[in-house]
Protein backbone atom coordinates (compact mmCIF):
# COMPACT_ATOMS: atom_id res chain seq x y z
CA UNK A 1 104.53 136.42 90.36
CA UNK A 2 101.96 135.27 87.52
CA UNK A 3 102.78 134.03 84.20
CA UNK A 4 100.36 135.97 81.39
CA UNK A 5 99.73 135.88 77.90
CA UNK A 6 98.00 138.40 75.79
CA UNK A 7 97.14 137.57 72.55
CA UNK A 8 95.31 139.28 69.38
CA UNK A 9 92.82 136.69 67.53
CA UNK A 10 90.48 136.53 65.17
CA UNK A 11 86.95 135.12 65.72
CA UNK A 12 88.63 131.76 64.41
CA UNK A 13 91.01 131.68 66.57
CA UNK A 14 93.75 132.74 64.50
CA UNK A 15 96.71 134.48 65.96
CA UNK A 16 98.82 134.70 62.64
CA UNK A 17 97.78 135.43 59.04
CA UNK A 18 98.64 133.47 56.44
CA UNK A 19 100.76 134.53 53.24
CA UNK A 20 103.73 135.82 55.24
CA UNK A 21 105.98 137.40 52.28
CA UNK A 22 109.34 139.07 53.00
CA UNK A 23 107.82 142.44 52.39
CA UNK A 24 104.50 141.54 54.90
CA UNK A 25 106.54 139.41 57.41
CA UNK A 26 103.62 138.78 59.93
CA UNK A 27 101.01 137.93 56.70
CA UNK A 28 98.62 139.96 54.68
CA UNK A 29 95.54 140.65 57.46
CA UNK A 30 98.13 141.58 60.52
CA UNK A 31 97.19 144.87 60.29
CA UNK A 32 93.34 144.17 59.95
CA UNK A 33 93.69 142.17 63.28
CA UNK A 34 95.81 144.69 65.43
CA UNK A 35 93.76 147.69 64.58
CA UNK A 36 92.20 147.99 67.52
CA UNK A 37 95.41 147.52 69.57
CA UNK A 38 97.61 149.93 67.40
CA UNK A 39 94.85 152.64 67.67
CA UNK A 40 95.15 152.98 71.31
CA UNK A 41 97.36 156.03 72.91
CA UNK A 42 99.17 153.33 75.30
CA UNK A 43 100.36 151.42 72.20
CA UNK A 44 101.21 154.88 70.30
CA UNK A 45 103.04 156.01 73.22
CA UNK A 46 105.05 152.87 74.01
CA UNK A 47 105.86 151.49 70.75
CA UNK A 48 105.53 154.37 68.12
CA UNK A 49 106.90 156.87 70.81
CA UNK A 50 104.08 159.20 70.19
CA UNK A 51 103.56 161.67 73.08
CA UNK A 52 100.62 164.24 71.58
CA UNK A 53 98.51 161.99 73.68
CA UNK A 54 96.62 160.65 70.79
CA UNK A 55 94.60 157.38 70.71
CA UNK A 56 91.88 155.67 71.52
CA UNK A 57 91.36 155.70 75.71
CA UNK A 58 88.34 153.78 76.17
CA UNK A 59 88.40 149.68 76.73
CA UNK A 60 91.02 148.64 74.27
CA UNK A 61 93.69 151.05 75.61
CA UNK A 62 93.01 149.56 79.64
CA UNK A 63 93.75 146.02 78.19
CA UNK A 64 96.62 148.05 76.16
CA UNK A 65 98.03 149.89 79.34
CA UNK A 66 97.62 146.31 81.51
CA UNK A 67 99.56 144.68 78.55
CA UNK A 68 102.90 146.55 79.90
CA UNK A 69 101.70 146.82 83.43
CA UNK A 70 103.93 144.84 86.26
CA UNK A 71 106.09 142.81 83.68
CA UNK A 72 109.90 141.76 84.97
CA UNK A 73 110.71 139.74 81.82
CA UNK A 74 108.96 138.38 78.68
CA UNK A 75 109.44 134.79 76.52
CA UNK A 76 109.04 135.16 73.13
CA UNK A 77 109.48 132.99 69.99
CA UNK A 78 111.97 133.29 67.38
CA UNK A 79 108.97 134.86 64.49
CA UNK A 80 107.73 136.86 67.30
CA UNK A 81 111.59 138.56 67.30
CA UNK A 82 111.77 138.10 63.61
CA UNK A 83 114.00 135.56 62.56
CA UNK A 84 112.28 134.03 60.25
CA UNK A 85 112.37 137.02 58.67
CA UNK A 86 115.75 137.90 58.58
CA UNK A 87 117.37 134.25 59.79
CA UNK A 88 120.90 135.51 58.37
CA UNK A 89 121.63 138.84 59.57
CA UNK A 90 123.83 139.10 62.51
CA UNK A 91 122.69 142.61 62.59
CA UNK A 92 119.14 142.25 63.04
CA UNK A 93 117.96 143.92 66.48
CA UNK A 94 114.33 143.02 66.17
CA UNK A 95 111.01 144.80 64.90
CA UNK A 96 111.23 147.59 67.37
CA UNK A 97 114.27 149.91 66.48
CA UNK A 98 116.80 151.51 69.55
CA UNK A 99 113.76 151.52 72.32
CA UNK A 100 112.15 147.98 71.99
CA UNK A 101 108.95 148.68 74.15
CA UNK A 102 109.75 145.59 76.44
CA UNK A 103 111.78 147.89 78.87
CA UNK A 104 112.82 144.24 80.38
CA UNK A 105 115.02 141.02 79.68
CA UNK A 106 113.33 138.89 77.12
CA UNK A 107 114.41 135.19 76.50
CA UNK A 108 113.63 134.67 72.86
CA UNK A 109 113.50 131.12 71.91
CA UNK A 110 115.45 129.64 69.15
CA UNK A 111 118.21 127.11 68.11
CA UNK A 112 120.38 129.59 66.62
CA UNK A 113 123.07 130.96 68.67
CA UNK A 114 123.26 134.81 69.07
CA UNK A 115 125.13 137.07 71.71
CA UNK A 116 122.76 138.92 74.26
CA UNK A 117 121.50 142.39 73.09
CA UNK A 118 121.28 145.09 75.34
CA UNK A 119 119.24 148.45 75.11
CA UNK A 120 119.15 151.99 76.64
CA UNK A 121 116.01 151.20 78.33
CA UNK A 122 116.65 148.10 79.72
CA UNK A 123 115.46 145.62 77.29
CA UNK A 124 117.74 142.93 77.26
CA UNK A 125 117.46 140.76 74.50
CA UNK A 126 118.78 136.70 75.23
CA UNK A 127 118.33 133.72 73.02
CA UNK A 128 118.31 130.56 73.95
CA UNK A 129 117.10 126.62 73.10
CA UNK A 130 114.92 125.91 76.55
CA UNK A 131 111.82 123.52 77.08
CA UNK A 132 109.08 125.82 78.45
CA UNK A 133 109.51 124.94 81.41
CA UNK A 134 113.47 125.75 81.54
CA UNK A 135 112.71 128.97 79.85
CA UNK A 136 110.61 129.97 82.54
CA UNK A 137 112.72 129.14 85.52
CA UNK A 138 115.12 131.25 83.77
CA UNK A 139 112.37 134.47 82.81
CA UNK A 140 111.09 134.25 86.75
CA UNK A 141 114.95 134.37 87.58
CA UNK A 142 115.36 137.63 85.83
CA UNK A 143 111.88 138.74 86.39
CA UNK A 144 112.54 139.29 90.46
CA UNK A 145 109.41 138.72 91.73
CA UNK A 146 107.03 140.46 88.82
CA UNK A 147 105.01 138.90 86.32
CA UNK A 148 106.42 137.07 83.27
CA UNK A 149 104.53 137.71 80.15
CA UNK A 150 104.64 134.85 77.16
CA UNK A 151 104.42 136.98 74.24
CA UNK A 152 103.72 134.81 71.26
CA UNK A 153 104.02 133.80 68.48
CA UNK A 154 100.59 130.86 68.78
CA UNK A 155 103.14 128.29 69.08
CA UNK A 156 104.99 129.24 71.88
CA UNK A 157 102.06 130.04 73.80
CA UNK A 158 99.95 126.96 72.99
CA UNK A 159 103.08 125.09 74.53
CA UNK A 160 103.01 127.19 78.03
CA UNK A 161 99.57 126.58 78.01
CA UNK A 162 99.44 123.11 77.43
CA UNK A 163 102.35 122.77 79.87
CA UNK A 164 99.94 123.96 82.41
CA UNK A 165 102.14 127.16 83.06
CA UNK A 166 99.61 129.91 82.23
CA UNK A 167 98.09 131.51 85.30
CA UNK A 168 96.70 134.19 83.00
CA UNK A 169 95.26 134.34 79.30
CA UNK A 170 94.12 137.58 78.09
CA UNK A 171 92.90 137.16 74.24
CA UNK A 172 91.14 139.91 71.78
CA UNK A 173 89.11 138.65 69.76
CA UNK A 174 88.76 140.94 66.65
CA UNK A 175 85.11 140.84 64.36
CA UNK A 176 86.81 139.68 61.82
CA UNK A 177 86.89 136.18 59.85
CA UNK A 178 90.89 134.96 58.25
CA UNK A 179 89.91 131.76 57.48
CA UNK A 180 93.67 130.49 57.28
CA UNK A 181 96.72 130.81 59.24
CA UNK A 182 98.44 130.02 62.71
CA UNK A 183 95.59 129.23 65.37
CA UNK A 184 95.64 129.54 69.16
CA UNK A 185 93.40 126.57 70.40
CA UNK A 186 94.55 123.83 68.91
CA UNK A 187 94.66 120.52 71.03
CA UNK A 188 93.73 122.86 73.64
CA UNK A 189 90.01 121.58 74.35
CA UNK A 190 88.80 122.17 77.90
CA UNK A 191 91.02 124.41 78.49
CA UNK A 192 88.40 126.82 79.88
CA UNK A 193 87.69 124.06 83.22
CA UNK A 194 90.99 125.07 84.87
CA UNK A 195 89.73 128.71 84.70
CA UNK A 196 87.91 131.54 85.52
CA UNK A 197 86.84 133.11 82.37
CA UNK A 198 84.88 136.50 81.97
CA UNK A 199 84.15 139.05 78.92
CA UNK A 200 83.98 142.90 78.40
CA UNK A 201 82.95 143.86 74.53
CA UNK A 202 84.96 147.64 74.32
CA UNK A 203 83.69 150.22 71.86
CA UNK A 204 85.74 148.93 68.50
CA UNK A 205 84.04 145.32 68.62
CA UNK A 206 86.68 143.88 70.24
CA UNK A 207 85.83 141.16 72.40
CA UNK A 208 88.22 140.48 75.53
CA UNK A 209 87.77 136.94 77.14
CA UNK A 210 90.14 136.70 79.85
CA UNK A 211 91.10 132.66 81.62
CA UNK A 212 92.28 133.47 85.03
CA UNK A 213 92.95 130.48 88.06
């Protein structure tokens, strides 16, 4: 049972684009720093439901495909889910319409009360106020023995990390310069010693630096 985060940056370090708007909720260069990541036929087939079998299959779509791989639940903060977007709507259900692409329970962390939402394919969404270290106890509860992924937002995994909880840290580092926005590495200096850390450049630029103890 590992805990894992994969994250998208930019070569400095940012995880989140600035200028978040209602109508561009994750900020204006989102889309220039998932490219590679939404181009790949794992991410077309398990979040945009695609099955012509299009998509990139070369390194990108292996980190894509071990993205999903041997997950039993996922911790997630409350922009990650999207209330900051829509912090009002008892309706809101998330980015990811009827078949969220978790296929898992996710504990989404927030200090607004909402009921548990449940899904077809097994996502199970549950949101609760937890240190990180609670919220894990209760993710490796419902995980059963596999791995527990942090997905994001920076924040919330810059806290598992500097909580020492992190047995695996996948980033990809687009070619591309934001200049402003939500970092990963901050106060995180050193973080490299308590890890193993090796690189594979795949054919879009993308480099993928993986910490692993």
């Amino acid at each position: 049972m590992a805990v894992r985060i994969d994250l998208n940056l930019s070569l400095d370090g940012i995880a989140m684009p600035a200028h978040q708007t209602p109508e561009n909720p994750m900020g204006e260069h989102w889309g220039r720093l998932v490219a590679a990541y939404i181009a790949t036929r794992t991410f077309r087939e398990r979040v945009l439901h695609d099955t012509t079998g299009e998509g990139t299959t070369g390194v990108d779509d292996r980190y894509a495909a071990a993205y999903f791989d041997g997950v039993g639940a996922e911790i997630m903060g409350a922009g990650m889910f999207g209330l900051h977007a829509f912090p009002d709507d008892p309706d809101w259900r998330g980015w990811w319409g009827d078949e969220p692409p978790f296929r898992a329970p996710v504990l989404v962390l927030t200090h607004r009360e909402r009921p548990p939402i449940d899904f077809a394919n097994g996502t199970r969404f549950e949101f609760l106020a937890a240190s990180p270290q609670a919220a894990l106890a209760r993710a490796q509860e419902l995980a059963g023995g596999a791995d527990v992924r942090i997905g994001g937002g920076a924040s919330v995994a810059r806290d598992f990390l500097a909580a020492g909880l992190v047995d695996r840290l996948h980033v990809a580092i687009a070619p591309i310069v934001l200049g402003r926005g939500t970092g990963l590495w901050d106060d995180l200096g050193e973080l490299e010693r308590d890890y193993a850390v090796t690189s594979e450049v795949a054919e879009s630029g993308v480099i993928h630096v993986t910490f692993a103890r």
